[in-house]
Protein backbone atom coordinates (compact mmCIF):
# COMPACT_ATOMS: atom_id res chain seq x y z
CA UNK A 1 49.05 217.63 148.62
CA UNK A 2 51.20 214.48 148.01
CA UNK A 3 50.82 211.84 150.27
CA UNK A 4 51.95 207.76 150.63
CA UNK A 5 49.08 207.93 147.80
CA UNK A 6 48.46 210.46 145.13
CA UNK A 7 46.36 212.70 146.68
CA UNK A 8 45.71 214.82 143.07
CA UNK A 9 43.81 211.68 141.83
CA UNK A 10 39.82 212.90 142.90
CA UNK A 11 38.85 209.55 142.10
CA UNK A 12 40.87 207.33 145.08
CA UNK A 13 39.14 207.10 147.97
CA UNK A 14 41.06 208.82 151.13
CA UNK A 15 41.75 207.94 154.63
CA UNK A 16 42.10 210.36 156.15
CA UNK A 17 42.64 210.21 160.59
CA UNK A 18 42.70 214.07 161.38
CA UNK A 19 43.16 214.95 165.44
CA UNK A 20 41.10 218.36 166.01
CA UNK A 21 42.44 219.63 169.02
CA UNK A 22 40.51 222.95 169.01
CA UNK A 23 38.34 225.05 169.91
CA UNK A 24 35.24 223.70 170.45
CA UNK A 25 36.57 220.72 168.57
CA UNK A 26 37.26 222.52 165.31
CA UNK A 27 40.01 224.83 165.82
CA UNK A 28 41.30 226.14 162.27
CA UNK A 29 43.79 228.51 161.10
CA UNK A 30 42.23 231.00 158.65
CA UNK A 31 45.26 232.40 157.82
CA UNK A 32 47.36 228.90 157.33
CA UNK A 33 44.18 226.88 157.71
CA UNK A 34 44.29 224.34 160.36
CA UNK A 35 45.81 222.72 163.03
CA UNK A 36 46.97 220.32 160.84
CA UNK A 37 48.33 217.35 161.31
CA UNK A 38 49.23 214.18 159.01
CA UNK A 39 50.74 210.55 160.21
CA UNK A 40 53.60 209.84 158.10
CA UNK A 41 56.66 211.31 156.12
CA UNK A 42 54.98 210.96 152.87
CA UNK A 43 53.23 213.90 153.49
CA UNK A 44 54.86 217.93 153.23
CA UNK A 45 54.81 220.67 155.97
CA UNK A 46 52.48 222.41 153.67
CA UNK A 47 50.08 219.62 153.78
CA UNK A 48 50.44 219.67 157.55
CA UNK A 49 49.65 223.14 157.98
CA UNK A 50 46.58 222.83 155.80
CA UNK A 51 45.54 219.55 156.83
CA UNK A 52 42.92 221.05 159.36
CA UNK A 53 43.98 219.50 162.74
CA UNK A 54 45.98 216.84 163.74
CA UNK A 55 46.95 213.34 162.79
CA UNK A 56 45.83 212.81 159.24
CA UNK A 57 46.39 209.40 157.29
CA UNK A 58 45.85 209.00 153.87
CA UNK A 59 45.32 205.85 151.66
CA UNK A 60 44.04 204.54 149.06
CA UNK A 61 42.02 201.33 148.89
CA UNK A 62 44.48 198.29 149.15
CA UNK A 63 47.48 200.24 150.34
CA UNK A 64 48.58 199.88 153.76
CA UNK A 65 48.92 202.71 155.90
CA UNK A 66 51.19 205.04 156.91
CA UNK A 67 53.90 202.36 159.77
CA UNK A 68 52.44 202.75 163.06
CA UNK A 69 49.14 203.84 162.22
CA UNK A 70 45.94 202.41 163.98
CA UNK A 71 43.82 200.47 161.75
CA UNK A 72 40.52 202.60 160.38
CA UNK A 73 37.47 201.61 158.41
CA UNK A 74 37.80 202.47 154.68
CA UNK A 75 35.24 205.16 153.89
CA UNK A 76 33.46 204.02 150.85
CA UNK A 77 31.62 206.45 148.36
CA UNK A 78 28.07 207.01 148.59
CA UNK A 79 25.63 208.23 146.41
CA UNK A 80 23.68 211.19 146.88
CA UNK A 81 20.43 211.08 148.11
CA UNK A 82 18.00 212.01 145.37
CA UNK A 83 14.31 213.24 146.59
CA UNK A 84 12.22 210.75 145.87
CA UNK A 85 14.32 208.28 144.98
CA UNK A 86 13.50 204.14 145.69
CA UNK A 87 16.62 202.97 146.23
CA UNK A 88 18.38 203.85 149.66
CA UNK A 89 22.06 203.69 149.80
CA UNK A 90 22.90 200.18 151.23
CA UNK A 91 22.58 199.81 154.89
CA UNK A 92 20.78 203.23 155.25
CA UNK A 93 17.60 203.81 157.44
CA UNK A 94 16.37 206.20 155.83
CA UNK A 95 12.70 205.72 154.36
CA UNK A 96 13.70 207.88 150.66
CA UNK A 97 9.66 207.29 149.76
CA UNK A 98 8.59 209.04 153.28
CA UNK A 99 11.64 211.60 152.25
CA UNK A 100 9.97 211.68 148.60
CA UNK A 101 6.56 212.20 150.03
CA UNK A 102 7.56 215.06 151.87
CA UNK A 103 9.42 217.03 149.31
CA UNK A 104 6.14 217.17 147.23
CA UNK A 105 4.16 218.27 149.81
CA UNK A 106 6.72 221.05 150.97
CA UNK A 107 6.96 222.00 147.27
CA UNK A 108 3.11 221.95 146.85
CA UNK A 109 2.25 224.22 149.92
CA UNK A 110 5.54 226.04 151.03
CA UNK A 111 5.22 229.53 151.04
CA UNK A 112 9.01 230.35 150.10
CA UNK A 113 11.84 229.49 148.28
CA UNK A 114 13.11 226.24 148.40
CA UNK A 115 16.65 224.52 148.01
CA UNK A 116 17.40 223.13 144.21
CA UNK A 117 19.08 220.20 142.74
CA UNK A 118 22.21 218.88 145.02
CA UNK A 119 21.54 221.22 147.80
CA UNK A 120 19.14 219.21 148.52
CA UNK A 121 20.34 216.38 149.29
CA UNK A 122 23.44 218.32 150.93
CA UNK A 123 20.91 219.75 153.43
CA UNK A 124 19.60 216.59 153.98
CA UNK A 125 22.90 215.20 154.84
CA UNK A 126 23.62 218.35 157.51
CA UNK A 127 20.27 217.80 159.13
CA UNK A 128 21.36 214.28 159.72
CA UNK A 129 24.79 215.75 160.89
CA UNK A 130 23.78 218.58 163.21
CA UNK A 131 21.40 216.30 164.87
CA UNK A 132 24.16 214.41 166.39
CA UNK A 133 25.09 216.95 168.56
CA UNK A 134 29.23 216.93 168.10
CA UNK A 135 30.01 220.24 165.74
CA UNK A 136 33.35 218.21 164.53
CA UNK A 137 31.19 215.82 162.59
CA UNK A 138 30.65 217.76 159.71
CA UNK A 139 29.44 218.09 156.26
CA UNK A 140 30.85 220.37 153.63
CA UNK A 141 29.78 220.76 149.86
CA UNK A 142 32.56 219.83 146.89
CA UNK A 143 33.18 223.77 146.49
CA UNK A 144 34.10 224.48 150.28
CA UNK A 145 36.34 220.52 150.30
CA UNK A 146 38.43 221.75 146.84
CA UNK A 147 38.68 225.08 149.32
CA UNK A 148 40.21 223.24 152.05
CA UNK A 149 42.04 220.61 149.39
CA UNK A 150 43.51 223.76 148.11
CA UNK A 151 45.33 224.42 151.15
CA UNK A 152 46.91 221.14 151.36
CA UNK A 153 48.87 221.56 148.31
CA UNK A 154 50.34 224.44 149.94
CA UNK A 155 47.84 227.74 149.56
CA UNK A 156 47.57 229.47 152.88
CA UNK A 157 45.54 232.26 152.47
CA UNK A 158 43.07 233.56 154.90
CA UNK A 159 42.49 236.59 157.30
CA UNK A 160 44.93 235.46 160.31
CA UNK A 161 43.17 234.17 162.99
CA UNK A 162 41.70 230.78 164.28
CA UNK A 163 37.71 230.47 165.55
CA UNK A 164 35.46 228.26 167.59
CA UNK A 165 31.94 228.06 167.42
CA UNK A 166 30.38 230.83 169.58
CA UNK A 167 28.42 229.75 172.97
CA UNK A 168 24.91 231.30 171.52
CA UNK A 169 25.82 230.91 168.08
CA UNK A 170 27.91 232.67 165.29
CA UNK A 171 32.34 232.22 165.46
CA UNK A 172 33.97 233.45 168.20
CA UNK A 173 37.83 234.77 167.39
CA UNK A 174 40.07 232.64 169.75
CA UNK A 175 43.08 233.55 168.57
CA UNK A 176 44.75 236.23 166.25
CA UNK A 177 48.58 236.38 164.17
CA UNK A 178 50.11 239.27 164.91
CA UNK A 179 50.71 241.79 162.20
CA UNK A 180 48.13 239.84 160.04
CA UNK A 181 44.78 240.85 158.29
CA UNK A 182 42.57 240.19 160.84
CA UNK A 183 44.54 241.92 163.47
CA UNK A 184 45.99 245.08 161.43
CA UNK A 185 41.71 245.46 160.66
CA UNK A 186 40.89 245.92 163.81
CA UNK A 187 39.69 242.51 164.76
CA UNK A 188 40.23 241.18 168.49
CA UNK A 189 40.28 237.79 170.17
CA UNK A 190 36.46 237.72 171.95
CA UNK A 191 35.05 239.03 168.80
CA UNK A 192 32.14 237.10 167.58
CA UNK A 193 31.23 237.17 164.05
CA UNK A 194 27.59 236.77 163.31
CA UNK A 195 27.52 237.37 159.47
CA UNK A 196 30.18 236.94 156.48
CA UNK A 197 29.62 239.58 153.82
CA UNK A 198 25.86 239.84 154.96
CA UNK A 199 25.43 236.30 155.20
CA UNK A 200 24.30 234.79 158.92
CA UNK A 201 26.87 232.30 159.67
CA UNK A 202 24.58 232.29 163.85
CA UNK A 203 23.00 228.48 162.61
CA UNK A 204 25.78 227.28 160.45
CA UNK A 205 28.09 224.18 161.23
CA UNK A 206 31.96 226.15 162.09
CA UNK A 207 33.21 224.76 159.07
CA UNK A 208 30.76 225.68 156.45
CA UNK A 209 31.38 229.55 157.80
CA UNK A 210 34.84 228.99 157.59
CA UNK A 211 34.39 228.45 154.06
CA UNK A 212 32.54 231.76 153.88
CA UNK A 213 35.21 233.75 155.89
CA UNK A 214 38.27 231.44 153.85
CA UNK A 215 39.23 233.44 150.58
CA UNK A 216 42.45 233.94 148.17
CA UNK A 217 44.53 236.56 149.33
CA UNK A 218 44.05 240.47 148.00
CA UNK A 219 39.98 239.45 148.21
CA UNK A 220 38.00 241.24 150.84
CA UNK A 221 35.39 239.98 153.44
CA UNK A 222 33.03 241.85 155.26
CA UNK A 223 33.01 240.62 159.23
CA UNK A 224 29.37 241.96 161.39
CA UNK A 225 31.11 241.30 164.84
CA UNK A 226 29.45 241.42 167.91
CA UNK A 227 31.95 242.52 170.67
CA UNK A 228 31.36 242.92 174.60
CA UNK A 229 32.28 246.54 174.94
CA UNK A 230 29.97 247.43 172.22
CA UNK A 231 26.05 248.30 171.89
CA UNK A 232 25.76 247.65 168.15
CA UNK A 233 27.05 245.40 165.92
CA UNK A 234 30.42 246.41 163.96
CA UNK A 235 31.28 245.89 160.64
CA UNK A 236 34.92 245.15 160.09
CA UNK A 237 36.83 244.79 156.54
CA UNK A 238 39.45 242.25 156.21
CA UNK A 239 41.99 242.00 152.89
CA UNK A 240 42.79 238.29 152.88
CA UNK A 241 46.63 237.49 152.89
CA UNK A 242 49.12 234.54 152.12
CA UNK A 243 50.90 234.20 155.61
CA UNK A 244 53.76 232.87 155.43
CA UNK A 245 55.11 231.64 159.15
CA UNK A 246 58.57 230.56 159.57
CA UNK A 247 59.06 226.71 161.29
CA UNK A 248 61.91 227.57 163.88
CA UNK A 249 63.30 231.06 164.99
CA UNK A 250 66.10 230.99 167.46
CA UNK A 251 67.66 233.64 169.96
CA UNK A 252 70.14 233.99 172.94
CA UNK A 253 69.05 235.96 175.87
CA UNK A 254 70.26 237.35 179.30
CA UNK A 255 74.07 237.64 178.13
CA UNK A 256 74.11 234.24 176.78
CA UNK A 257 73.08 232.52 179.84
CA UNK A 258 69.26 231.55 178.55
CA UNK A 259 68.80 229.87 174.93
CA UNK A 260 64.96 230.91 172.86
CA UNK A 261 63.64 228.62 170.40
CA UNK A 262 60.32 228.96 168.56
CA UNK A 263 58.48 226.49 167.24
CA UNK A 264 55.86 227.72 165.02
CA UNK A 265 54.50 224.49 163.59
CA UNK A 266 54.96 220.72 163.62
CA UNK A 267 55.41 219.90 159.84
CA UNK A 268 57.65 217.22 158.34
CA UNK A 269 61.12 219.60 158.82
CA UNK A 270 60.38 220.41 162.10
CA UNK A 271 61.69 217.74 164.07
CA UNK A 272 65.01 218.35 162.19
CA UNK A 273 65.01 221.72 162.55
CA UNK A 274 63.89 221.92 165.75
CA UNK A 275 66.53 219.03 166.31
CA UNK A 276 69.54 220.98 164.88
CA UNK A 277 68.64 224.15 166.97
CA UNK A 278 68.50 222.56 170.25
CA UNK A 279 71.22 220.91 169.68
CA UNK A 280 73.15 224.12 168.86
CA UNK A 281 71.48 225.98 171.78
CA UNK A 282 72.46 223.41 174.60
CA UNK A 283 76.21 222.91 173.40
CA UNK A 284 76.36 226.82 174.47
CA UNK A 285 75.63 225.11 178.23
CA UNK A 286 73.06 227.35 178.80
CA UNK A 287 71.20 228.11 182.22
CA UNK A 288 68.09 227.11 181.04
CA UNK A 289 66.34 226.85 177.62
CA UNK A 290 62.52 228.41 176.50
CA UNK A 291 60.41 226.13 174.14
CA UNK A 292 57.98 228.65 172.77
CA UNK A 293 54.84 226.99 171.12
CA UNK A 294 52.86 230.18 171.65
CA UNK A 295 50.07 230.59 168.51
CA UNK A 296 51.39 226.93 167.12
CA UNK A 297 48.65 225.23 165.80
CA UNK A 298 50.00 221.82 165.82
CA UNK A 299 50.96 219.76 162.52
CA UNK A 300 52.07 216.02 161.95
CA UNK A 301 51.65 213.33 164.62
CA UNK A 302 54.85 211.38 163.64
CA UNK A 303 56.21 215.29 163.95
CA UNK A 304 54.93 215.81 167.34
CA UNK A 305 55.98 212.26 168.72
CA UNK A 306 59.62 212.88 167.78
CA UNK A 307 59.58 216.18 168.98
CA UNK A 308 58.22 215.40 172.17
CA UNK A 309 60.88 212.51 172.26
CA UNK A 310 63.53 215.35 172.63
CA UNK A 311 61.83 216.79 175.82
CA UNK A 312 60.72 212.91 177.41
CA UNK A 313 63.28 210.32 178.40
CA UNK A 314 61.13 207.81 178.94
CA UNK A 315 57.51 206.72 178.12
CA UNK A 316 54.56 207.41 176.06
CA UNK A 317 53.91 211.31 174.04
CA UNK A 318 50.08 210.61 174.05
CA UNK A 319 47.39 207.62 173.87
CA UNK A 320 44.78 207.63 171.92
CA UNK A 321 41.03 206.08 172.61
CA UNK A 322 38.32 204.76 170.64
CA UNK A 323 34.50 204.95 172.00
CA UNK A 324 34.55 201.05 171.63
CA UNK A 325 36.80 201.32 175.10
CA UNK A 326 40.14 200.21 172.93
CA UNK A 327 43.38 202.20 172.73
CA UNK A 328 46.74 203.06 171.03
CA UNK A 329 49.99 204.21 173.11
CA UNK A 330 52.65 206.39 171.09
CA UNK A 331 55.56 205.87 172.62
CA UNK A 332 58.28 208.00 172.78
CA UNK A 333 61.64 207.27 170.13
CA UNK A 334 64.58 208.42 168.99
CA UNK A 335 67.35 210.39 170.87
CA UNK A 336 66.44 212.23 174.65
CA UNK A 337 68.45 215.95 173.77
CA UNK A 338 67.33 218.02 177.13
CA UNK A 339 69.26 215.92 179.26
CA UNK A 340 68.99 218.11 182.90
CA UNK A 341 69.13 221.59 181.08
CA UNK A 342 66.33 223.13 183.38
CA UNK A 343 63.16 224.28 180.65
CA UNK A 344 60.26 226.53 180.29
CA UNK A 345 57.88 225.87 177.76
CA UNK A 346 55.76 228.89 176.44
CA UNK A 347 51.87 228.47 175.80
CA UNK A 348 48.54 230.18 175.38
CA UNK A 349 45.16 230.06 173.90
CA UNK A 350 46.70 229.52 170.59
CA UNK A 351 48.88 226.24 171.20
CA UNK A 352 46.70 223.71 170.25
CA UNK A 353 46.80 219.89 168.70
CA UNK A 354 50.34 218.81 168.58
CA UNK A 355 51.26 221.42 170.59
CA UNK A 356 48.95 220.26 173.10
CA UNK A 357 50.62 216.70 173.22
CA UNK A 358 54.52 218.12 173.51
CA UNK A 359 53.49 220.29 176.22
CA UNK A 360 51.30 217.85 178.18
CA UNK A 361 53.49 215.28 177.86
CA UNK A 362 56.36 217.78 178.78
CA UNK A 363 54.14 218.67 181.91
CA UNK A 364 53.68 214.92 182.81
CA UNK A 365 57.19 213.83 182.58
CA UNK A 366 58.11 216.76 184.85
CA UNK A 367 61.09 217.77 182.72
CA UNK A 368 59.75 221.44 181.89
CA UNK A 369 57.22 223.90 183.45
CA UNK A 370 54.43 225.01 181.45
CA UNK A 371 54.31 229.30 181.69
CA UNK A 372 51.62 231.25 180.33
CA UNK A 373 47.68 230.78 179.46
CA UNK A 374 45.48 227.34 179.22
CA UNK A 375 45.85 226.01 175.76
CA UNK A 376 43.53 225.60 173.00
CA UNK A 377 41.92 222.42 174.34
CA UNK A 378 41.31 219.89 171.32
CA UNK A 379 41.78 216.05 171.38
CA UNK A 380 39.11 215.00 169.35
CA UNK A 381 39.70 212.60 166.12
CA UNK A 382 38.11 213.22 162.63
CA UNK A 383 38.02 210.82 159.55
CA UNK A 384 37.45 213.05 156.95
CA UNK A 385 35.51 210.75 153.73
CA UNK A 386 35.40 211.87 150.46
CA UNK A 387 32.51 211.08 148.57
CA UNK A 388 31.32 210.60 145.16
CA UNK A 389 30.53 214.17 144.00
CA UNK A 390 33.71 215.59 145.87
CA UNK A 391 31.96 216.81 148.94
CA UNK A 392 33.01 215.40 152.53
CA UNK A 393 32.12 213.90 155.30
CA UNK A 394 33.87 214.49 158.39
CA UNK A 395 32.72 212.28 161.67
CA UNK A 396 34.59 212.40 165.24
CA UNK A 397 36.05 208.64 166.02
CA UNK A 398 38.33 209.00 168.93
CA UNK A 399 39.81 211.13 171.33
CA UNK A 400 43.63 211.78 172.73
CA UNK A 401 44.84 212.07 175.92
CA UNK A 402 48.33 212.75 177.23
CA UNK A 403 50.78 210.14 179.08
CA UNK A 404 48.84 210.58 182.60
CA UNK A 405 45.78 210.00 180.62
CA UNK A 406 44.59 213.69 180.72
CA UNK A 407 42.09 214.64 178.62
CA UNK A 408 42.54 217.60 176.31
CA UNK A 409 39.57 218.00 174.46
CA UNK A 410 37.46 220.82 175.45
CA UNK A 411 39.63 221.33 178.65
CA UNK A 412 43.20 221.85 177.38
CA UNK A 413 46.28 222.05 179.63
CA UNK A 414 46.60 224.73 182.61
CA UNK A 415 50.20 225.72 182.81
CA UNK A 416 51.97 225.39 185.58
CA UNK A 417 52.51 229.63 185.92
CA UNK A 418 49.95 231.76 184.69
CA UNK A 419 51.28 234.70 182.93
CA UNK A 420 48.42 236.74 180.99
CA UNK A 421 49.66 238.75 178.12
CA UNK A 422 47.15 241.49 177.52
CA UNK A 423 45.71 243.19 173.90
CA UNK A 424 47.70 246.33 175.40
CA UNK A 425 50.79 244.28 176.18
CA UNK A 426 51.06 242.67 172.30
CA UNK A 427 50.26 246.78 171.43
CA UNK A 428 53.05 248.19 173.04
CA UNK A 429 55.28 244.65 171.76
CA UNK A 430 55.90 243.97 175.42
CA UNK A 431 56.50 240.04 176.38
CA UNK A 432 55.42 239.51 180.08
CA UNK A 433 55.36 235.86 179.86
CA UNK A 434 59.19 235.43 177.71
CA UNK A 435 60.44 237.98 180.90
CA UNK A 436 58.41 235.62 183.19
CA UNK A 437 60.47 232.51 181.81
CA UNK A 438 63.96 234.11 181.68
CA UNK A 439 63.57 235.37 185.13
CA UNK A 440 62.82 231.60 187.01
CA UNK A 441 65.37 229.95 184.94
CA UNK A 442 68.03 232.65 185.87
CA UNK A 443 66.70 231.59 189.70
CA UNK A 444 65.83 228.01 189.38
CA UNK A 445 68.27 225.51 191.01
């Protein structure tokens, strides 16, 4: 993934600013991986899209970040722990002779097997992490990071379907692409997965069994999935895919008199795209326009800010806050396109991150009515560190909130209709929420 720095050199350290708007904080794409999102136009749509959640800065020591970006600590390498060791990494409380001690006495008397070499230290570093109670502060080893790295220079491969961390444990399916892996196998949003190819994912951190459920496409993975209508457990194969998801599709309904425009992520061509197709759409003088951000999973900040510029005359797209009390306003910028063309803006359980911001700030600058289901619900901020051996450590620093300061995280954004679509309504390729939105614009005064 290219970036202001060269993001192929594994030596430079990274900043990295990543906004997780998602499920349960950690909302992720298996089929495109992530709600990605990246701060500045060094970096590609395909790093977007793989960039895990939104708002992502990269930077290398000494180089100044992407313009506009709020200032963050450089991460510094570490050294892994080492049992027994009798030098602490500087600034660290922990006691590594009491840590030594230990390990000999649970390798003298433990009846069992017990984790070798760098795991570790690995485990060490997740008890640490899961003890702090926020499952977006995470820890993941150097082979699931080069997993995820992999995706940001542009290999989307997965089953089709983004996850949250289930309520009594295991990963609960929040959202499924249509006519993707998961979905053609059998898989259903409420599913939750309790093992990966026989392995219990019920105690692990949602993005170490992401790793396990993450593959190259034409590989299979074996899903035990516990679902409501069912007694037993089910056991559901999935052939991994590359999905590839186009950025803007376009349409003209009701005789011409309503203009359709899908956004299906907010990468570094969107806001041009996006840009030319609105453009196009309202020079037809329509009666009203849809902005469909159904299933988007969000993308680049500076993306989402300029896009949400089109839609907001006046103001800010989001704020962000910092647990120190201090705070950052985006403002709006660039060109106001709506003008008074009435607009409907599509959403559902699968519109998260950026998506989130457009259509909250949309929603608080009254210029459009939100239709459809409550949104993903993720505002939470992760700098993602690199360190020494490759692994990475990922800890929460902020949280976003839209212009009316809102929060998202963990609550999302109630539209302002509620149209369900049901499992049966996708089946039979019926729309009652696009019907929903042509029929109050055709009416709307």
């Amino acid at each position: 993934m290219q970036s202001v720095s060269d993001m192929s050199e594994q030596s430079s350290v990274r900043l990295m600013k990543l906004l997780i708007l998602g499920v349960g904080a950690l909302t992720i794409s298996l089929a495109a991986f992530g709600i990605g999102a990246s701060y500045g136009s060094g970096l590609t749509d395909a790093q977007a899209l793989a960039g895990q959640l939104i708002v992502e800065v990269t930077a290398t020591p000494g180089e100044p970040q992407a313009a506009g970006a709020a200032p963050q600590p450089s991460p510094s390498p570490s050294k892994p722990l080492q049992p027994g060791s009798s030098t602490p990494t500087a600034g660290s409380p922990l006691d590594s002779n009491l840590f030594g001690e230990a390990w000999g006495l649970l390798q003298d008397q433990f009846y069992g097997d017990l984790p070798q070499d760098e795991d570790v230290t690995y485990n060490a570093i997740r008890g640490v992490v899961e003890r702090l109670g926020d499952q977006h502060t995470s820890f993941v080893d150097p082979e699931q990071a080069e997993l995820f790295n992999s995706d940001m220079e542009g290999a989307f491969e997965g089953i089709g379907a983004r996850v949250d961390t289930a309520e009594q444990g295991g990963v609960e399916i929040r959202y499924l692409f249509e006519g993707q892996p998961a979905a053609q196998a059998g898989v259903r949003v409420g599913d939750i997965i309790t093992k990966v190819d026989g392995q219990d994912v019920t105690k692990m951190d949602l993005t170490e069994a992401i790793g396990l459920i993450r593959g190259p496409r034409n590989s299979r993975v074996v899903l035990t999935i516990l679902r409501e209508d069912q007694d037993a457990p089910l056991e559901i194969s999935v052939t991994r895919a590359r999905i590839e998801i186009p950025v803007v599709e376009t349409k003209t309904l009701s005789d011409g008199q309503i203009e359709y425009i899908s956004l299906s992520e907010f990468s570094s061509v969107a806001p041009q795209r996006l840009s030319e197709a609105l453009k196009k759409a309202l020079d037809r003088k329509p009666k009203g326009l849809v902005l469909d951000l159904r299933g988007n999973p969000g993308g680049l900040l500076d993306a989402s800010v300029r896009i949400g510029s089109y839609f907001v005359p006046q103001g800010n797209i989001l704020i962000e806050r910092f647990k120190d009390g201090k705070e950052r306003e985006y403002k709006r910028e660039g060109r106001y396109l709506l003008g008074d063309t009435p607009l409907v803006v599509l959403v559902d359980a699968g519109s998260a991150s950026a998506s989130e911001i457009v259509a909250g700030a949309i929603q608080d600058a009254g210029t459009g009515v939100l239709m459809g289901e409550k949104t993903f619900g993720k505002g939470s901020v992760q700098l993602p560190n690199t360190l020494s051996d490759g692994s990475q450590l990922r800890v929460t620093i902020a949280r976003w909130f839209t212009p009316k300061d809102r929060a998202i995280h963990e609550v999302g954004l109630s539209p302002d209709i509620e149209v369900v679509r049901t499992d049966d309504d996708r089946q039979a390729e019926r729309d009652p929420q696009l019907d929903r939105a042509v029929e109050y614009l055709l009416t709307v005064k």
